[in-house]
Protein backbone atom coordinates (compact mmCIF):
# COMPACT_ATOMS: atom_id res chain seq x y z
CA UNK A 1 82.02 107.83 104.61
CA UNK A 2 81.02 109.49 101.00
CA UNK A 3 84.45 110.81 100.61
CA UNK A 4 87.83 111.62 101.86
CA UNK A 5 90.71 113.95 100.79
CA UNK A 6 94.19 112.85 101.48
CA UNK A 7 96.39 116.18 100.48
CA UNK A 8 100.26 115.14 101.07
CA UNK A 9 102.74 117.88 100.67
CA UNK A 10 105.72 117.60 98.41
CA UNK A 11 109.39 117.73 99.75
CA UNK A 12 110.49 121.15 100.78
CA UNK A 13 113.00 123.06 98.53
CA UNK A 14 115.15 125.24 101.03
CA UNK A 15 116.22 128.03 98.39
CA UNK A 16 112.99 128.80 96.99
CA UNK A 17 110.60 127.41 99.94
CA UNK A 18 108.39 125.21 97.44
CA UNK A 19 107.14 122.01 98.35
CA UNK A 20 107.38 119.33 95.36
CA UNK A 21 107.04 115.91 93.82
CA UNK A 22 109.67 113.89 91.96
CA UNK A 23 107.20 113.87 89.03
CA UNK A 24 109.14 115.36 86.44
CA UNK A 25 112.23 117.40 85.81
CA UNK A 26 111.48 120.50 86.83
CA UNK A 27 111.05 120.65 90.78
CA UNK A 28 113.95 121.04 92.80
CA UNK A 29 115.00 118.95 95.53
CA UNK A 30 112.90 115.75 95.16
CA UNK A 31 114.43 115.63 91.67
CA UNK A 32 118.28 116.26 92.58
CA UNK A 33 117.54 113.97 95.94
CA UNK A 34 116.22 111.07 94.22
CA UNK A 35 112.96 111.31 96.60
CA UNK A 36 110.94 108.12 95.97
CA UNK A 37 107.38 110.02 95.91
CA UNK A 38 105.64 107.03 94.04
CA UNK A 39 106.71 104.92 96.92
CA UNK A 40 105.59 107.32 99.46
CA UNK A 41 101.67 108.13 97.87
CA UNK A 42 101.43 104.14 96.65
CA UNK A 43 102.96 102.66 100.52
CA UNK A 44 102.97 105.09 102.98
CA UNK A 45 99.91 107.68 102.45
CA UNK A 46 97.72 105.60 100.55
CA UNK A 47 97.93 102.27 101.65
CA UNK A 48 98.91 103.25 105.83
CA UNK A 49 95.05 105.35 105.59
CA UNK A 50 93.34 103.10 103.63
CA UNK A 51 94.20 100.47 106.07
CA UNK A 52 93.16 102.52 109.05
CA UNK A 53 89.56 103.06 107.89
CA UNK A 54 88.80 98.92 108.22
CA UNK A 55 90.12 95.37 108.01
CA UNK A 56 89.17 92.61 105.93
CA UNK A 57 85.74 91.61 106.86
CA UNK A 58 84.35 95.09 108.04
CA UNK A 59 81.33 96.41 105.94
CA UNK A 60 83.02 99.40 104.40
CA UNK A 61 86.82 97.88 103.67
CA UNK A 62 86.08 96.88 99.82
CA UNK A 63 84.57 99.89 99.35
CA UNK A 64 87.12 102.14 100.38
CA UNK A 65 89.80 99.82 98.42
CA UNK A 66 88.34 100.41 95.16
CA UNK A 67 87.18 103.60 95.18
CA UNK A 68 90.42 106.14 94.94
CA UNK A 69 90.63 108.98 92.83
CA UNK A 70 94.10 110.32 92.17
CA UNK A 71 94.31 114.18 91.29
CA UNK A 72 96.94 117.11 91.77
CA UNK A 73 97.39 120.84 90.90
CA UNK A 74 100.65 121.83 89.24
CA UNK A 75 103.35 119.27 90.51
CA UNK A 76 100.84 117.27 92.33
CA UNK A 77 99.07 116.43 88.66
CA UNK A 78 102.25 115.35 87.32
CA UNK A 79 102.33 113.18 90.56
CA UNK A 80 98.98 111.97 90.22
CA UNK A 81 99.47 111.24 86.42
CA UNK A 82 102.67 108.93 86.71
CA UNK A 83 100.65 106.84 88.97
CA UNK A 84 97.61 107.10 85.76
CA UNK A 85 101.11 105.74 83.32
CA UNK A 86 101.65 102.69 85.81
CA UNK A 87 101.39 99.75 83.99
CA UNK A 88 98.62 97.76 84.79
CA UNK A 89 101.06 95.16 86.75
CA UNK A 90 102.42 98.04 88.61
CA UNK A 91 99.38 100.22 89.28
CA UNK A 92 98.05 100.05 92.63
CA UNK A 93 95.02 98.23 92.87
CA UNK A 94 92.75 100.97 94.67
CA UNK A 95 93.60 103.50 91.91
CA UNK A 96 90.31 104.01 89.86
CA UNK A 97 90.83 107.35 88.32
CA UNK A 98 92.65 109.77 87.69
């Protein structure tokens, strides 16, 4: 596999019918509701496919580990820049680039 694109949507906002990330202060209901997006791109999306394309000891499973590219439009690049600010302790090892 060359390359993949993982595209999560946000968390809906009723009112306005936007979907968005609890990036910054500016994007309705994952903001007021405390959504944990970090959580959900670094432990659910991320790591749940990542560990679906191999295990430990298939050709490709290094690879794929150390090769992810974080990027967003609007909302989504705020998203994708937190996980950039990480410190280095708290960044997830796959992340390569934002």
């Amino acid at each position: 596999i060359n390359s993949i694109i993982l595209a999560p949507q946000g968390t809906l906002t009723p009112s306005t019918k936007n979907l968005g990330w609890n990036a910054i202060h500016c994007c309705g209901d994952p903001v007021i509701n405390e959504i944990d997006d970090m959580d959900f791109i670094m432990n659910g999306v991320v790591e749940v496919f990542l560990n679906t394309l191999g295990k430990p000891g298939d050709e490709n499973y290094n690879v794929q580990k150390s090769n992810v590219i974080a990027t967003g439009f609007s909302n989504g690049g705020f998203m994708s820049s937190l996980l950039g600010l990480l410190s280095a302790d708290d960044r997830p090892s796959w992340l390569v680039g934002i």
